[in-house]
N, C-alpha and C. Protein backbone atom coordinates (compact mmCIF):
# COMPACT_ATOMS: atom_id res chain seq x y z
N UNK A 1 159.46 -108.31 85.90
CA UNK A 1 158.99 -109.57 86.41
C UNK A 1 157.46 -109.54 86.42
N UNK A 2 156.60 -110.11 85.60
CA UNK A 2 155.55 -110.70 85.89
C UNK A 2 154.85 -111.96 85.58
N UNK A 3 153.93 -112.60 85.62
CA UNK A 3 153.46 -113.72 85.92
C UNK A 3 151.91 -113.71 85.08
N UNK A 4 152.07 -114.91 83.93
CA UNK A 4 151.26 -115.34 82.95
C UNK A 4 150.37 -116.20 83.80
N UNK A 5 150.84 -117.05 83.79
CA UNK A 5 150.31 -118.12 84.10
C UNK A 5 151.00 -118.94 85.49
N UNK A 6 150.29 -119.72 86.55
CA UNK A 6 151.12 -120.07 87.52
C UNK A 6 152.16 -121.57 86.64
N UNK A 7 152.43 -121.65 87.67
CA UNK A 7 153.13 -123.21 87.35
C UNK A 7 152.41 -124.31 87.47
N UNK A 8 152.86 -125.73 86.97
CA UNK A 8 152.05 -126.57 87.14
C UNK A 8 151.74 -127.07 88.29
N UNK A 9 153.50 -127.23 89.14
CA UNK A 9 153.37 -127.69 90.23
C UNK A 9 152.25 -126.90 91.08
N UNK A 10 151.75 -125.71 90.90
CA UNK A 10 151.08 -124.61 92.01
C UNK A 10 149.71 -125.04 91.41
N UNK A 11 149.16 -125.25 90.43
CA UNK A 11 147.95 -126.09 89.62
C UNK A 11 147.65 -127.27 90.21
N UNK A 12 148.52 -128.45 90.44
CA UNK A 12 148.02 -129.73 90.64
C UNK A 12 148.23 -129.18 92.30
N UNK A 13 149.16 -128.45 92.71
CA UNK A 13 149.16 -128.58 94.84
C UNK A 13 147.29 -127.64 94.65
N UNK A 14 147.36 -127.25 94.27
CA UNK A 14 146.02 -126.27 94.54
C UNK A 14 144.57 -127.57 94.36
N UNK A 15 144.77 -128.44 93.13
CA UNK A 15 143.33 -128.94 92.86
C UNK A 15 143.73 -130.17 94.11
N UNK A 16 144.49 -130.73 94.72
CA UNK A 16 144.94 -131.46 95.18
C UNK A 16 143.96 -131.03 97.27
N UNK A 17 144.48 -129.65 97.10
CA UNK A 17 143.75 -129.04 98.48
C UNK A 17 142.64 -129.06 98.02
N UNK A 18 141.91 -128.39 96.81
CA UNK A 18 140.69 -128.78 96.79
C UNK A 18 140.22 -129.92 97.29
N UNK A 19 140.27 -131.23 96.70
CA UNK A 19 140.43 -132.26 97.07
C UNK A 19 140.31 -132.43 98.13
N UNK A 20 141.39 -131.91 99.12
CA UNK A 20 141.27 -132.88 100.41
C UNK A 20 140.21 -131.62 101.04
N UNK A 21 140.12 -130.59 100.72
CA UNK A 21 138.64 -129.91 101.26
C UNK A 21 137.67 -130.77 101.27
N UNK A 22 137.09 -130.99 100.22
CA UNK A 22 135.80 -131.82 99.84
C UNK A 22 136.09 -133.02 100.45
N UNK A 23 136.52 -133.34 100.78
CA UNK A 23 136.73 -135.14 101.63
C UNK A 23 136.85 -134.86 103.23
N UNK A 24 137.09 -133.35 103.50
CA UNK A 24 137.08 -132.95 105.07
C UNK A 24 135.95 -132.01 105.48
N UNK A 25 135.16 -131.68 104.60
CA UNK A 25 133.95 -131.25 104.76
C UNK A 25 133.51 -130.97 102.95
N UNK A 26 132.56 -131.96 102.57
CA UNK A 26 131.67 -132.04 101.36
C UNK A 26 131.14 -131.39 101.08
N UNK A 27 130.70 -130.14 101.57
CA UNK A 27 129.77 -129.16 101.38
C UNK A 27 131.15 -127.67 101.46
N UNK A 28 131.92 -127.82 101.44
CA UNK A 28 133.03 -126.71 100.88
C UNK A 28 133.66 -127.38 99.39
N UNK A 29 134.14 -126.50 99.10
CA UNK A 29 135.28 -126.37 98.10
C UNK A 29 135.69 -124.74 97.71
N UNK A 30 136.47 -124.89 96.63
CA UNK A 30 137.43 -123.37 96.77
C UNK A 30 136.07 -123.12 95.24
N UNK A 31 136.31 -121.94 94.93
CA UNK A 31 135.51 -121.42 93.72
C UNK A 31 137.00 -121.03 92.89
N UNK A 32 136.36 -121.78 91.65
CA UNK A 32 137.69 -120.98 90.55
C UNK A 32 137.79 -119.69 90.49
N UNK A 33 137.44 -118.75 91.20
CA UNK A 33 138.11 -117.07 91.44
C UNK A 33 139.14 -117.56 92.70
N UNK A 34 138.22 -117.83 93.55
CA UNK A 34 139.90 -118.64 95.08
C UNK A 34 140.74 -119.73 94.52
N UNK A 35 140.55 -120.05 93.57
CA UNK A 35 141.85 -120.79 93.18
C UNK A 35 142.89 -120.19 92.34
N UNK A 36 142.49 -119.35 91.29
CA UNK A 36 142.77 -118.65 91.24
C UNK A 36 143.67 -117.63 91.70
N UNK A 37 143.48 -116.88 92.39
CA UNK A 37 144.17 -115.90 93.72
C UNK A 37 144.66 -116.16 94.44
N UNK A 38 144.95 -117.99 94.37
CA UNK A 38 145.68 -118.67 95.69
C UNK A 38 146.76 -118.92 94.75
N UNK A 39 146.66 -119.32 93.80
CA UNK A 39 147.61 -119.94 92.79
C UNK A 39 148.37 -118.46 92.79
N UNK A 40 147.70 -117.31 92.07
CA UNK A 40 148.62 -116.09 92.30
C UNK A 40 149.25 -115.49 93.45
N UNK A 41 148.83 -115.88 94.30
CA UNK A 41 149.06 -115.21 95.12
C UNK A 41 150.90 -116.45 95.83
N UNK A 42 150.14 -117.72 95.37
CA UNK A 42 151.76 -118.31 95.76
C UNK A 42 152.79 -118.03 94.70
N UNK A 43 152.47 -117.87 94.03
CA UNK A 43 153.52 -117.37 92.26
C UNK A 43 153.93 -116.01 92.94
N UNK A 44 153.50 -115.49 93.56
CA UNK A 44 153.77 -113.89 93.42
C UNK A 44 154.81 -113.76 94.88
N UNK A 45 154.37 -115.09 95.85
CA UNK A 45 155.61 -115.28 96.62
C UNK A 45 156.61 -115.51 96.21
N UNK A 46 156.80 -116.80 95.31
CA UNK A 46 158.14 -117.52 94.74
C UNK A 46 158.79 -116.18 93.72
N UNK A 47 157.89 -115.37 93.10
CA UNK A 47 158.46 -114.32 92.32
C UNK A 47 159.40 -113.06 93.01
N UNK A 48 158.44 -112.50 94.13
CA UNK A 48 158.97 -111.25 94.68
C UNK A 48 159.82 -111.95 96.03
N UNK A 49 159.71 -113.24 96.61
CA UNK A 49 160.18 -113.68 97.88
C UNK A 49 159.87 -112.38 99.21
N UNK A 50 158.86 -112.34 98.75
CA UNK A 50 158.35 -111.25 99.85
C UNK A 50 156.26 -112.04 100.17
N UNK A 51 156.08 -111.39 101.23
CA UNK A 51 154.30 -111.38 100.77
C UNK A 51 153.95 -109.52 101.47
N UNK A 52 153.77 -109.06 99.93
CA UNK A 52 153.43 -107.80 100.31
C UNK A 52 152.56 -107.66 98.69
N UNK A 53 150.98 -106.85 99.09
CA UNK A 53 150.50 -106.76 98.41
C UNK A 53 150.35 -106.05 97.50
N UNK A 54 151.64 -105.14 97.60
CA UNK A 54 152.02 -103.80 96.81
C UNK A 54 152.90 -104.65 95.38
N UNK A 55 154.02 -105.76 96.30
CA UNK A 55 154.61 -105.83 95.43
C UNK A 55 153.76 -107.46 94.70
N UNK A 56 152.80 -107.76 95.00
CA UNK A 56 152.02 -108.72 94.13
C UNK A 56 151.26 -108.38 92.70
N UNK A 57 150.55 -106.70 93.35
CA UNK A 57 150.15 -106.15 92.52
C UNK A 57 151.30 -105.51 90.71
N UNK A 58 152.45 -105.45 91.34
CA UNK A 58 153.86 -105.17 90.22
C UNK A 58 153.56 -106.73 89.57
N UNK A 59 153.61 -107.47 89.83
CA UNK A 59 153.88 -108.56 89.27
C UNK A 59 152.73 -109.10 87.94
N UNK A 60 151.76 -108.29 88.83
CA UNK A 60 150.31 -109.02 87.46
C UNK A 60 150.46 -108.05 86.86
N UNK A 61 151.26 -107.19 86.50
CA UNK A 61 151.39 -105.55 85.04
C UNK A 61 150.01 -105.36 84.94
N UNK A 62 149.53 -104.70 86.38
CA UNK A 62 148.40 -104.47 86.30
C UNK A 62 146.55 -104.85 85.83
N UNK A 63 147.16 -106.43 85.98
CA UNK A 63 145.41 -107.36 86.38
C UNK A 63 145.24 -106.79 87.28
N UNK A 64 146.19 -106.88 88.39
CA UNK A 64 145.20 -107.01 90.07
C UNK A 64 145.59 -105.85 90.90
N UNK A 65 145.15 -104.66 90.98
CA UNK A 65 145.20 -104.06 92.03
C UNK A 65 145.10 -104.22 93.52
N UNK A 66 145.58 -103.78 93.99
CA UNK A 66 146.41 -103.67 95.17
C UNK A 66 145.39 -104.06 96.70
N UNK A 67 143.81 -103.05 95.94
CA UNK A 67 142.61 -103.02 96.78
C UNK A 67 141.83 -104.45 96.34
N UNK A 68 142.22 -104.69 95.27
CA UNK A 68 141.47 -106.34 95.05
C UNK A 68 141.75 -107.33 95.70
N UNK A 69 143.22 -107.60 95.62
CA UNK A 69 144.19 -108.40 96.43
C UNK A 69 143.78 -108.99 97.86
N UNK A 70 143.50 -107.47 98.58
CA UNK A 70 143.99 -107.61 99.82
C UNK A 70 141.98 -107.37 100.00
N UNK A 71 141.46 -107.45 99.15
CA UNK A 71 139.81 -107.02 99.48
C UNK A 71 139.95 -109.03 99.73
N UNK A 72 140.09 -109.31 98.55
CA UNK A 72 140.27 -111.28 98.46
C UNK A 72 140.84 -111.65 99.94
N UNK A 73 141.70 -111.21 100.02
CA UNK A 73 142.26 -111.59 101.50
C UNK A 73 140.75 -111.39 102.83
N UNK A 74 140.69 -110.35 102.48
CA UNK A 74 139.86 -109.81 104.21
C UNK A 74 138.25 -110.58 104.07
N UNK A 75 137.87 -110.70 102.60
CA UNK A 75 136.14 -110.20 102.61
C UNK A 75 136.02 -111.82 102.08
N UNK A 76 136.50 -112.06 101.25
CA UNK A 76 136.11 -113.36 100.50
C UNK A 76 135.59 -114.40 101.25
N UNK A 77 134.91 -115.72 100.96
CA UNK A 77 134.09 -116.28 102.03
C UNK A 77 135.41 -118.13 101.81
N UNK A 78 136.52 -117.41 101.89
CA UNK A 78 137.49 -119.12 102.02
C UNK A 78 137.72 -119.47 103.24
N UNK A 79 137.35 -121.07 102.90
CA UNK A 79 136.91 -121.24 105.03
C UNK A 79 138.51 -121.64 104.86
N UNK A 80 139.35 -120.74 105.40
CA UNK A 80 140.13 -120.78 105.96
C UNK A 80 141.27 -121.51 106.89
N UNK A 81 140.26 -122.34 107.89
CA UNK A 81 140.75 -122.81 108.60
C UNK A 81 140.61 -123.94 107.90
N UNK A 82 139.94 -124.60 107.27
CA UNK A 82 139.84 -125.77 106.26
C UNK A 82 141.07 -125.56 105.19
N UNK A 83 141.00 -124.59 104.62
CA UNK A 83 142.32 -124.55 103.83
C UNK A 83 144.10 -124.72 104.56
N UNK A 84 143.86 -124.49 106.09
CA UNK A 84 145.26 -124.62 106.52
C UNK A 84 144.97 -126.35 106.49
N UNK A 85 144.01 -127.22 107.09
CA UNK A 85 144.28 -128.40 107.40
C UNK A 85 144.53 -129.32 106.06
N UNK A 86 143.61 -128.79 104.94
CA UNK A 86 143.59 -129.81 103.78
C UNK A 86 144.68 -129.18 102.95
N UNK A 87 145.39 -128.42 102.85
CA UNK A 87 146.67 -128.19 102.62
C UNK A 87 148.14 -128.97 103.04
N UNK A 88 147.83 -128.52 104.75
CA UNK A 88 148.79 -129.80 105.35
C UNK A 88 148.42 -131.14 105.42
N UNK A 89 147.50 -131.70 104.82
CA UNK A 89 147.07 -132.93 104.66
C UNK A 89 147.73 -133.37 103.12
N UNK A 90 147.74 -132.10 102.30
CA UNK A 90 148.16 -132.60 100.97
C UNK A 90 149.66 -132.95 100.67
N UNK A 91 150.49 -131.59 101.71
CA UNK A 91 151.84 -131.67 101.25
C UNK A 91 152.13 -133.10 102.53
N UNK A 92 151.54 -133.67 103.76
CA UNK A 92 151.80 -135.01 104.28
C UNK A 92 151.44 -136.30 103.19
N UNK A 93 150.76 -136.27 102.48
CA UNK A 93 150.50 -137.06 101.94
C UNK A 93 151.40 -137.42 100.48
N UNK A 94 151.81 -136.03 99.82
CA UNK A 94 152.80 -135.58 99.01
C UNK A 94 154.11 -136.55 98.95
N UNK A 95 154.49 -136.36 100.47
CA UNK A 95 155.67 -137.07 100.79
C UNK A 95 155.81 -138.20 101.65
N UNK A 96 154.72 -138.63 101.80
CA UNK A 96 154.20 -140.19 102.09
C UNK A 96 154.38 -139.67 103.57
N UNK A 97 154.08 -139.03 104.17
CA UNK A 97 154.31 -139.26 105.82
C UNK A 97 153.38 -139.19 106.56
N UNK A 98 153.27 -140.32 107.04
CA UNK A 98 152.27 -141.29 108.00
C UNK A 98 152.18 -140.68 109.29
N UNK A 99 153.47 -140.58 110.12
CA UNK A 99 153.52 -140.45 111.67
C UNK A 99 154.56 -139.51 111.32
N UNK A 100 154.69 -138.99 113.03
CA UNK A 100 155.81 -137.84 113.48
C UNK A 100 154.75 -137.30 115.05
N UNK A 101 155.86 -136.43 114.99
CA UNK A 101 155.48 -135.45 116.45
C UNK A 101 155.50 -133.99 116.10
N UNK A 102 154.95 -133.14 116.85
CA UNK A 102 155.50 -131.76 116.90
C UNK A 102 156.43 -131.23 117.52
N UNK A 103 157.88 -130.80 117.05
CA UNK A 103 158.38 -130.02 117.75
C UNK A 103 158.26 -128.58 118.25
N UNK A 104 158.27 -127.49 119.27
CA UNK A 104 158.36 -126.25 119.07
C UNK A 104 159.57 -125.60 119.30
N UNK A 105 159.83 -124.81 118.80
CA UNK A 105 160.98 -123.83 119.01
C UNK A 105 160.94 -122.22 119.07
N UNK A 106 161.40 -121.70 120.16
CA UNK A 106 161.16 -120.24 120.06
C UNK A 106 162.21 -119.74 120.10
N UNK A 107 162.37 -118.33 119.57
CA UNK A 107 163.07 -117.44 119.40
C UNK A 107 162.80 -115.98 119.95
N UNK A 108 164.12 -115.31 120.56
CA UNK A 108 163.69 -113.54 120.80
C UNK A 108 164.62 -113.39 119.48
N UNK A 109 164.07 -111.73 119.04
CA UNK A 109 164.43 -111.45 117.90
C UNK A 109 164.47 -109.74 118.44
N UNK A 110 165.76 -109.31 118.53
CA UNK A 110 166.28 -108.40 118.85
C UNK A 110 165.62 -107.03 118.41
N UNK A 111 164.89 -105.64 118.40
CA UNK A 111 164.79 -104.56 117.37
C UNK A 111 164.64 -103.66 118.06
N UNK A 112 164.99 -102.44 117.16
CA UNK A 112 165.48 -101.24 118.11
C UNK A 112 164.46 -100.63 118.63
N UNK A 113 165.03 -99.45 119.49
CA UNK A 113 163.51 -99.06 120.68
C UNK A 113 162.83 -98.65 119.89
N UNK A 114 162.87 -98.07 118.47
CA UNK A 114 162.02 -97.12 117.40
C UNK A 114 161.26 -97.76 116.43
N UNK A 115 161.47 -99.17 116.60
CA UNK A 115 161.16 -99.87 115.70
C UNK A 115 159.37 -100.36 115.40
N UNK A 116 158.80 -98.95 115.05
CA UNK A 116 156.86 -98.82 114.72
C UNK A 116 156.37 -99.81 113.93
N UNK A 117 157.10 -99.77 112.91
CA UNK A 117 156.35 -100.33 111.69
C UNK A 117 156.47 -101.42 111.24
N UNK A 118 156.98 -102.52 112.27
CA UNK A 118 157.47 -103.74 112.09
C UNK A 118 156.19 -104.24 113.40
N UNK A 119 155.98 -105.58 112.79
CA UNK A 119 154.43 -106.13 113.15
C UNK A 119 154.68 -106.76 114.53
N UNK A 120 154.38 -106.93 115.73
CA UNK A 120 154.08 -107.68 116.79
C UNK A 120 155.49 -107.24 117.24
N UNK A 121 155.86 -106.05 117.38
CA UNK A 121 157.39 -105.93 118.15
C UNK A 121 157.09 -105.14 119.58
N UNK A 122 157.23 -105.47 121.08
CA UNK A 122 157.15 -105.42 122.04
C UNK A 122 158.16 -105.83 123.01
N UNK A 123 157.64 -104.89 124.59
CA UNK A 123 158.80 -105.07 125.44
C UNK A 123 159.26 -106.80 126.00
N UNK A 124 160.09 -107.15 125.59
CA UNK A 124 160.26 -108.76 126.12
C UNK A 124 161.53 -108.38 127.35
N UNK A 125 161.63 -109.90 127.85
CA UNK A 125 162.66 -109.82 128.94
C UNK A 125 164.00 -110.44 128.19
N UNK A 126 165.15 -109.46 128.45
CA UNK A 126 166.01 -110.11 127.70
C UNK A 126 166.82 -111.32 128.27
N UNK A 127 167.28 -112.49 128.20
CA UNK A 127 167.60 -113.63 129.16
C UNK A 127 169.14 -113.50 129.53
N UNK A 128 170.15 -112.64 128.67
CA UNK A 128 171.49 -112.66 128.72
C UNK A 128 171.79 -111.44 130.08
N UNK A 129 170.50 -110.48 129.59
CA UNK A 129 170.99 -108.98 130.58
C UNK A 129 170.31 -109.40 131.85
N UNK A 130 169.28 -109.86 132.00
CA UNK A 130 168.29 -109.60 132.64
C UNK A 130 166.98 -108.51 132.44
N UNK A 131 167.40 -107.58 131.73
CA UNK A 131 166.69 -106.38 131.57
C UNK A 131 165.59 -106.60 130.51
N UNK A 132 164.94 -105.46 130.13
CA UNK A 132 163.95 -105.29 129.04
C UNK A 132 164.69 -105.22 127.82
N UNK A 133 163.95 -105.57 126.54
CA UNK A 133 164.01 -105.20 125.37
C UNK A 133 163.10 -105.02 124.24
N UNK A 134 163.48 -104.55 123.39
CA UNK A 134 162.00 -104.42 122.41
C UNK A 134 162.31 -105.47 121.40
N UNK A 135 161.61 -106.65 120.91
CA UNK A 135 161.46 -107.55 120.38
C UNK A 135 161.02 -108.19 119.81
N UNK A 136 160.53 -109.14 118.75
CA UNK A 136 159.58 -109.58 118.78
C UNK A 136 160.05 -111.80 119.24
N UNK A 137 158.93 -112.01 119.30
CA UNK A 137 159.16 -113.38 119.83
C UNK A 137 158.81 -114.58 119.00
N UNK A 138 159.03 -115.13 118.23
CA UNK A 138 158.84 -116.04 117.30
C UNK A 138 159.38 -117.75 117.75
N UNK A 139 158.19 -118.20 116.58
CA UNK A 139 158.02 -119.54 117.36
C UNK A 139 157.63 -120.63 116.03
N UNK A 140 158.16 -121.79 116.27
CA UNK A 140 158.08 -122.37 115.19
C UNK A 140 157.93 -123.99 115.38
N UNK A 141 156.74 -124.34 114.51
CA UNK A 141 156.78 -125.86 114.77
C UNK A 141 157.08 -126.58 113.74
N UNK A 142 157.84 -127.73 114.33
CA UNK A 142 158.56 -128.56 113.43
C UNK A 142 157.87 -129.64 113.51
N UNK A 143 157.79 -130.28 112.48
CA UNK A 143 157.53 -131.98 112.30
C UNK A 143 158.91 -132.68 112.03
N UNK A 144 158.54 -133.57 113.11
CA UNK A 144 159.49 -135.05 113.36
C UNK A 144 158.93 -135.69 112.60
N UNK A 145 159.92 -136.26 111.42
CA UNK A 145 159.36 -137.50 111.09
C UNK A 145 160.38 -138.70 111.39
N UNK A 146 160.20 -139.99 111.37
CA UNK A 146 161.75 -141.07 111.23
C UNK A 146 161.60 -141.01 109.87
């Protein structure tokens, strides 16, 4: 499994966030190396259905090492928080939706007392026992639309 070229659909959603960058602050946009690495980096989700940078790096047959990847991730200068909003501005607009609400929903998520190497897992209260458990707690927001 590796990856030539992205798809189109991941081409036009990408120049599309550009887009709504520059219309939510004019003085950003992405640089064709971050578009780039965004485009791969969503190909390399839909490919491996994982996000791990070990297995992103399998996928480019060796373009992108492993330390590049994740250097793009930490160091690179993508304002970030602009990319979550003009993103969700693109896929609302995508599908014509005007209004809605937020829903939230949480979840405990059960894991064993040994369980190190799994990310944000801690003692929670369990609601069925009463007692402790090791867990992690997940949470999720939904959009209402009519």
């Amino acid at each position: 499994m590796f990856i030539n070229a992205p798809l189109p659909f991941i081409n036009s959603f990408i120049d599309k966030v550009n887009k709504a960058i520059q219309e939510y602050n004019p003085d950003k946009c992405l640089t064709r190396i971050q578009k780039n690495w965004i485009k791969f980096c969503i190909m390399s989700v839909l490919m491996t259905n994982t996000v791990c940078w070990f297995n992103f790096a399998k996928t480019s047959m060796g373009k992108c090492s492993f330390a590049a990847l994740s250097w793009m991730f930490r160091k690179s200068k993508i304002p970030w928080e602009i990319l979550l909003v003009s993103s969700t501005r693109a896929v609302l607009r995508r599908h014509g939706i005007t209004e809605g609400c937020l829903g939230i929903d949480d979840t405990d998520k059960k894991r064993s007392k040994s369980a190190r190497k799994i990310s944000n897992v801690h003692k929670i209260k369990d609601k069925t026992s009463g007692g402790y458990i090791m867990g992690q707690s997940l949470v999720f927001l939904l959009l209402i639309t009519p």
